[in-house]
N, C-alpha and C. Protein backbone atom coordinates (compact mmCIF):
# COMPACT_ATOMS: atom_id res chain seq x y z
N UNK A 1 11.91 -3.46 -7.39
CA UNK A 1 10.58 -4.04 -7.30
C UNK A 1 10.14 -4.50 -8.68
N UNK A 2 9.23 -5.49 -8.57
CA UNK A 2 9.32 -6.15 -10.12
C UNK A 2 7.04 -6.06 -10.23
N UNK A 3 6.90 -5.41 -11.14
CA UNK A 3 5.74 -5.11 -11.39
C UNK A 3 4.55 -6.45 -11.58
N UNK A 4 3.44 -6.22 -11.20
CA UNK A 4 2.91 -7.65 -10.99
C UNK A 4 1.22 -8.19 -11.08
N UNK A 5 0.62 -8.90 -11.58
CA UNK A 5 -1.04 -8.32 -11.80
C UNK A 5 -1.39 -9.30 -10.39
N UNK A 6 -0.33 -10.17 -9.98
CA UNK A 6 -0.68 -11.69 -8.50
C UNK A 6 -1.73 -10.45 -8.34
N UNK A 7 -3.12 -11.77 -7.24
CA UNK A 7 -3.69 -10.93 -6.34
C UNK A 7 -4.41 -9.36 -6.85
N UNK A 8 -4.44 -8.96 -7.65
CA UNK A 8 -4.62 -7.65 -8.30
C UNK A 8 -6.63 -7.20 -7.82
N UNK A 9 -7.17 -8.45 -8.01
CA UNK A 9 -8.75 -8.38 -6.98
C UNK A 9 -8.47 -7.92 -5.88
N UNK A 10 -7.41 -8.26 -4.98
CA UNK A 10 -7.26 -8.77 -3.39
C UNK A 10 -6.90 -7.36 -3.83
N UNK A 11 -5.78 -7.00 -4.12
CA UNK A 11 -4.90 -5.81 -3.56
C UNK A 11 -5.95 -4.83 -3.67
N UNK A 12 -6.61 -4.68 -4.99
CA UNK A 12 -7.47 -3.59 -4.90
C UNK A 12 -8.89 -3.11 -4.41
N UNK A 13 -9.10 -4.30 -4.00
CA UNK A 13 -10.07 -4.48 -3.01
C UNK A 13 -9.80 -3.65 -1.48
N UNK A 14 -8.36 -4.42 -1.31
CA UNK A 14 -7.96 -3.77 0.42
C UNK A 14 -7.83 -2.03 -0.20
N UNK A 15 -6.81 -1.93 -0.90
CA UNK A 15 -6.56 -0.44 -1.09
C UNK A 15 -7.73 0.51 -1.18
N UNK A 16 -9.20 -0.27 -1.61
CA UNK A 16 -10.54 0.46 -1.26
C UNK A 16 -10.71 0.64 0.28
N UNK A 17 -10.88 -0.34 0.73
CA UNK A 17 -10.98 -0.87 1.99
C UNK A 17 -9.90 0.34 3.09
N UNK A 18 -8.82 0.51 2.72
CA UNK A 18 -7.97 0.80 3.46
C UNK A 18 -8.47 3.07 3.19
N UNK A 19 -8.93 2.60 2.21
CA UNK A 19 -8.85 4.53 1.74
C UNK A 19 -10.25 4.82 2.54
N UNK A 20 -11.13 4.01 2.50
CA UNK A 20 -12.06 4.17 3.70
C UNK A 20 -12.34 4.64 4.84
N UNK A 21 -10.89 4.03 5.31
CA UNK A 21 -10.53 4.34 7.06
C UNK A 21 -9.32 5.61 6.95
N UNK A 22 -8.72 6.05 5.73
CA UNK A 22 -7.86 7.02 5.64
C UNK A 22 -8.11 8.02 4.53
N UNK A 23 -8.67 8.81 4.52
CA UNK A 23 -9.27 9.62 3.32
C UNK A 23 -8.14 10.18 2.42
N UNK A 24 -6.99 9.80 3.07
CA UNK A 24 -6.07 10.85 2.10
C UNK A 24 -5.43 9.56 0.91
N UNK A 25 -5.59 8.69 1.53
CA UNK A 25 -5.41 7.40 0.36
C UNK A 25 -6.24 7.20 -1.17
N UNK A 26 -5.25 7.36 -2.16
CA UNK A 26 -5.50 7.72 -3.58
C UNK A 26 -6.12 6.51 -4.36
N UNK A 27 -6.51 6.34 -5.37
CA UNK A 27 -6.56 5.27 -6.45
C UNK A 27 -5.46 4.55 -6.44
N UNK A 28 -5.81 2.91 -6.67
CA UNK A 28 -5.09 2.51 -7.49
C UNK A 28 -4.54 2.32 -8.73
N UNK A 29 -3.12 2.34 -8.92
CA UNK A 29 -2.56 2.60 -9.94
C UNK A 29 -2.07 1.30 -10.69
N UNK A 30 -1.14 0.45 -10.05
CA UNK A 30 -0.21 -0.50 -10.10
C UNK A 30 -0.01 -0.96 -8.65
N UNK A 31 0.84 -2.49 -9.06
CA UNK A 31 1.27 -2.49 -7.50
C UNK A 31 2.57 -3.76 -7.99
N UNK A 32 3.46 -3.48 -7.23
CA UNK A 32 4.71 -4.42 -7.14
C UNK A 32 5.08 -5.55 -5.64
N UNK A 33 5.56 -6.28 -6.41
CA UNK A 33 6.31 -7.32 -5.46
C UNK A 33 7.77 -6.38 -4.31
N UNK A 34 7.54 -6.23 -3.75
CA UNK A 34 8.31 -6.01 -3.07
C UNK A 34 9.41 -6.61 -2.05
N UNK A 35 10.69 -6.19 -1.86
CA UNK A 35 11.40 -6.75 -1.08
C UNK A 35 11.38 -7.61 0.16
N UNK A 36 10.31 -7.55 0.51
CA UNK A 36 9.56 -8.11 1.64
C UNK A 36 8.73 -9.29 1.01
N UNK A 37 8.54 -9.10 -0.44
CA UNK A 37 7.91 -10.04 -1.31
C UNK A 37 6.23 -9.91 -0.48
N UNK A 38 6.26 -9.05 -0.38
CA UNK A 38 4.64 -8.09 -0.39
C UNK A 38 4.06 -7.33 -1.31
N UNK A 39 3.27 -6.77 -1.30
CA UNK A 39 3.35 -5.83 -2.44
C UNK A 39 3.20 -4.73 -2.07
N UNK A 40 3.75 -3.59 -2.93
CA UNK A 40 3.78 -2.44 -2.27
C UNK A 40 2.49 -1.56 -3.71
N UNK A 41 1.49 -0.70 -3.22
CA UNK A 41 0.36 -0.27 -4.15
C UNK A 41 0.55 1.04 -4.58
N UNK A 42 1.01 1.44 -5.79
CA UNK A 42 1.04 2.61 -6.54
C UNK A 42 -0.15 3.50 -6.52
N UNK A 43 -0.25 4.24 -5.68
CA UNK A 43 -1.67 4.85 -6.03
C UNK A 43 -1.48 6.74 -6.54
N UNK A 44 -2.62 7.33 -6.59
CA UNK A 44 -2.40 7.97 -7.60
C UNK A 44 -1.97 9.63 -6.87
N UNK A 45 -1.65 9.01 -5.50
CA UNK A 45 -1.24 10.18 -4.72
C UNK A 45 0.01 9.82 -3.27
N UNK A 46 0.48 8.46 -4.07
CA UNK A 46 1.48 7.97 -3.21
C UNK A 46 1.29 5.85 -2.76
N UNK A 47 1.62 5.67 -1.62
CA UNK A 47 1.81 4.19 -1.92
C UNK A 47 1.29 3.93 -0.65
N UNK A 48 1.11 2.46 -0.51
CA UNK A 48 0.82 1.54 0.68
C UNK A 48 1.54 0.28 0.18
N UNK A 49 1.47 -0.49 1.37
CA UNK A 49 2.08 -1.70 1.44
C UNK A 49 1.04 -2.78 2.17
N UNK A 50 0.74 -4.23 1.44
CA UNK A 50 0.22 -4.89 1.65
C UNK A 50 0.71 -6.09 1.74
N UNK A 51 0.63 -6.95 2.97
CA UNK A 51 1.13 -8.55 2.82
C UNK A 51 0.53 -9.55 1.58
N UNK A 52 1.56 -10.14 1.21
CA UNK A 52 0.50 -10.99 0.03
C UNK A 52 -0.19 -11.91 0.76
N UNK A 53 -0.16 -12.50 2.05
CA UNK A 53 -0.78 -13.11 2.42
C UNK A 53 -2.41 -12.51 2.75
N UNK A 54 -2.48 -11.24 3.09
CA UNK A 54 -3.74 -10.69 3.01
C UNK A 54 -4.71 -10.62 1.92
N UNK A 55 -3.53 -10.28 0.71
CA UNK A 55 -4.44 -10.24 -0.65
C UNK A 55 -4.67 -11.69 -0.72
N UNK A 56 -3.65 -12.82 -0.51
CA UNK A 56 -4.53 -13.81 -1.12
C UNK A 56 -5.92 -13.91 -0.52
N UNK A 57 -5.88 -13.54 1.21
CA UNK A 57 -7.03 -14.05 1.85
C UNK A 57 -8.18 -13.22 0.98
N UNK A 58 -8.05 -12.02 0.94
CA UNK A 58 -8.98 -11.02 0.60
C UNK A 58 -9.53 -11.87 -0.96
N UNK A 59 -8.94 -12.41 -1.46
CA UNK A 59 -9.46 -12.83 -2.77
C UNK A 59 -10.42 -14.02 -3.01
N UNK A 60 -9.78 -14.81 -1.90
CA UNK A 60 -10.51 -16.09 -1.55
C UNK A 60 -11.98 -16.02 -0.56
N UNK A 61 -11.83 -15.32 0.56
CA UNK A 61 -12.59 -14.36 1.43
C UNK A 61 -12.50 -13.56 1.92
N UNK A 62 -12.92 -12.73 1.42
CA UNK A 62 -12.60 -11.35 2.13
C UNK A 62 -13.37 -10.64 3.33
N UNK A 63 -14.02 -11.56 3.63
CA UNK A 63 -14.44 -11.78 5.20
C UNK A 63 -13.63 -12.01 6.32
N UNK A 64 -12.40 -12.76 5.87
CA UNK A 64 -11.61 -13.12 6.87
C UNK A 64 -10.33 -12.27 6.90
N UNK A 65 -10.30 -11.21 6.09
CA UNK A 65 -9.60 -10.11 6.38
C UNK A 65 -10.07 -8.63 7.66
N UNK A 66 -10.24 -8.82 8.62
CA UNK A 66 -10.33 -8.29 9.78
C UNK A 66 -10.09 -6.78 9.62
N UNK A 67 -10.69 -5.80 10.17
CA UNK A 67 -11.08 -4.10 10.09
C UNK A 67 -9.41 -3.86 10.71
N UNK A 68 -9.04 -4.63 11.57
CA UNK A 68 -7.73 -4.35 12.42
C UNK A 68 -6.56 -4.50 11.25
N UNK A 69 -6.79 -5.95 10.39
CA UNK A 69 -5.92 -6.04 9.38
C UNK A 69 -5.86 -4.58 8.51
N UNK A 70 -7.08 -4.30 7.92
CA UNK A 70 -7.42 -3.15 6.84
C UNK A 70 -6.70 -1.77 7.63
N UNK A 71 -6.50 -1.77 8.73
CA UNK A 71 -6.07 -0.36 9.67
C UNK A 71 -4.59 -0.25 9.46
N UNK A 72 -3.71 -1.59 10.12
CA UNK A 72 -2.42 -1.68 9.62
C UNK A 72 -2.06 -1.71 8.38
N UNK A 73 -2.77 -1.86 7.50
CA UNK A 73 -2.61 -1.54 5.74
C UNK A 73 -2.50 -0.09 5.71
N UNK A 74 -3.38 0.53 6.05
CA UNK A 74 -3.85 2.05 5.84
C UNK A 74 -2.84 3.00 6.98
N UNK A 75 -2.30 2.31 7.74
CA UNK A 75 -1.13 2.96 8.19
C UNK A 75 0.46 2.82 7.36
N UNK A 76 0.61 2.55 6.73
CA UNK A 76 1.56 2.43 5.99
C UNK A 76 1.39 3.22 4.87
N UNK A 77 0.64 3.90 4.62
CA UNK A 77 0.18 5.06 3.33
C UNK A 77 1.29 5.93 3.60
N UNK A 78 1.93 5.96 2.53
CA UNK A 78 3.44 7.44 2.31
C UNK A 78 2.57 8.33 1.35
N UNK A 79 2.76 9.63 1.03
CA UNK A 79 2.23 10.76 0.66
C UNK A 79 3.34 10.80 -0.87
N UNK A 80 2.86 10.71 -1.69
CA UNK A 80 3.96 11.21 -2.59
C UNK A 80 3.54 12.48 -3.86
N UNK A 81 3.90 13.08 -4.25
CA UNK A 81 3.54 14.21 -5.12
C UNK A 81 3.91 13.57 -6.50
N UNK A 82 2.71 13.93 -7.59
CA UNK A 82 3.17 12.73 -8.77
C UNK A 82 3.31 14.14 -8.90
């Protein structure tokens, strides 16, 4: 994964957004491009994964990022022990 600031409003915007609807979801830390060429979000108690197509929307409007979108974000939260 190659480290990355793209989108860095958007991403951390949703990763608020997403810790909202999942309480166990940490700070953001960092976030990388990922193999999927998504980004995947370093946070400070494990990771999520976000489409870049969401962050761009979220950056441009983040109105048109949908509660359903923000849910499938926040299901992808892995638990990791720093």
């Amino acid at each position: 994964m190659i480290k990355t600031e793209k989108n860095r409003k958007g991403v951390i915007g949703i990763t608020r957004q997403a810790s909202l609807i999942d309480k166990n979801i940490g700070s953001y830390k960092e976030h990388f491009i990922n193999e999927h060429f998504g980004y995947t979000v370093k946070l400070s108690n494990g990771a999520i994964r976000i489409p870049r197509k969401t962050a761009e929307d979220y950056e441009v409007q983040k109105g048109i990022v949908t509660p359903e979108r923000i849910k499938e974000i926040a299901k992808t939260y892995t638990y990791q022990e720093i």
